[in-house]
Protein backbone atom coordinates (compact mmCIF):
# COMPACT_ATOMS: atom_id res chain seq x y z
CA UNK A 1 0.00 0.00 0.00
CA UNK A 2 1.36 3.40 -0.95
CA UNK A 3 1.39 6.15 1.90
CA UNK A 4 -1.26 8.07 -0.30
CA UNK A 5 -3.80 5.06 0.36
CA UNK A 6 -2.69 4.96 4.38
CA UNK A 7 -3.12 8.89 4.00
CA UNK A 8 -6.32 8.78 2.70
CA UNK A 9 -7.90 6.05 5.10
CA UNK A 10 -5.91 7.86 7.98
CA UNK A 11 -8.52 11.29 6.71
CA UNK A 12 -11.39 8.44 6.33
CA UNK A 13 -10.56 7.29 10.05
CA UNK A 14 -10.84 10.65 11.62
CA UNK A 15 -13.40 11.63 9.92
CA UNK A 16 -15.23 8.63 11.20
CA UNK A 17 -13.92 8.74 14.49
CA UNK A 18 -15.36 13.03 14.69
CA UNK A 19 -18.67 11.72 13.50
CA UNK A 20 -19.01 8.87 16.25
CA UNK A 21 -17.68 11.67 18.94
CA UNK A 22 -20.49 14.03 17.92
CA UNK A 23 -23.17 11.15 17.97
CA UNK A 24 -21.50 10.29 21.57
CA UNK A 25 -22.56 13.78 22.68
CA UNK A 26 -25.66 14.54 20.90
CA UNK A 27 -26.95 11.09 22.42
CA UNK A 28 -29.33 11.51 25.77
CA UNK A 29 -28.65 7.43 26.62
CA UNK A 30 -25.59 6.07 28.57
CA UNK A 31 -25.38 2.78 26.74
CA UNK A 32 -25.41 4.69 23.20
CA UNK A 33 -23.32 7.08 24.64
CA UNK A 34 -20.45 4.95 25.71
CA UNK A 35 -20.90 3.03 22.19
CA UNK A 36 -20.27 5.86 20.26
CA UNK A 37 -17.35 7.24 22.66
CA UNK A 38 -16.22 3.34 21.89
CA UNK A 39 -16.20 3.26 18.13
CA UNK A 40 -14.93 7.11 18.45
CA UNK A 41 -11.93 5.07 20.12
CA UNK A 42 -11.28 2.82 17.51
CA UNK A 43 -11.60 5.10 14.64
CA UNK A 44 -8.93 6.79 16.26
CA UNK A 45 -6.41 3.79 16.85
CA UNK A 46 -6.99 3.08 13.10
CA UNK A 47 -6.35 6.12 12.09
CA UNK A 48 -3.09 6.28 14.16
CA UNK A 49 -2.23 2.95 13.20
CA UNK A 50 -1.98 4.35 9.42
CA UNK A 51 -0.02 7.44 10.14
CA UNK A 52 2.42 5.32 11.85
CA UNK A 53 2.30 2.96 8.68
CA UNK A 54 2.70 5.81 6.07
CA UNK A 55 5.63 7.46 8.52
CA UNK A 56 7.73 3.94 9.10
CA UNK A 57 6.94 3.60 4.62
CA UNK A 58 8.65 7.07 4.02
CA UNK A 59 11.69 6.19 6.67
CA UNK A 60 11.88 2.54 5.37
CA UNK A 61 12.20 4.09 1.18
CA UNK A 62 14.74 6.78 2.82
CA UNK A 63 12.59 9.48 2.12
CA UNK A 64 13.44 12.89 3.51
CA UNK A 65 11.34 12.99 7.15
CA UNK A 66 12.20 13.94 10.23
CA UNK A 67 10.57 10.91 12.29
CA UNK A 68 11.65 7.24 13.18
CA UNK A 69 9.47 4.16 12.96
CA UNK A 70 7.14 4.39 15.34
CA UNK A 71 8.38 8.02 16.37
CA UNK A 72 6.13 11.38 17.08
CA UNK A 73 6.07 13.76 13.63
């Protein structure tokens, strides 16, 4: 997979995981609530999960970045 296509589904992801945050706090129940707050969580780990992918791609090809594998940007 290129680091355009982890780029693009790291967008996807937080897009995703903003839309399940707003449903988390528009929601009046506590079981729907914590749902969304739990998919919210996920979304996010995915979406990490393919910056750190694209990141570890551009160190591995020797591409100019200032990060490590696994490293903050």
């Amino acid at each position: 997979m290129s680091t355009q296509k982890s780029d693009a589904r790291a967008v996807e992801y937080r897009v995703r995981a903003d839309a399940a945050t707003a449903a988390a706090g528009a929601c009046q129940l506590d079981r729907m609530r914590e749902q969304h707050e739990a998919a919210a969580a996920v979304w996010t780990q995915l979406a990490e999960a393919e910056e750190r992918r694209a990141r570890e791609r551009l160190v591995f090809h020797g591409a100019a970045v200032t990060t490590v594998p696994g490293g903050a940007a």
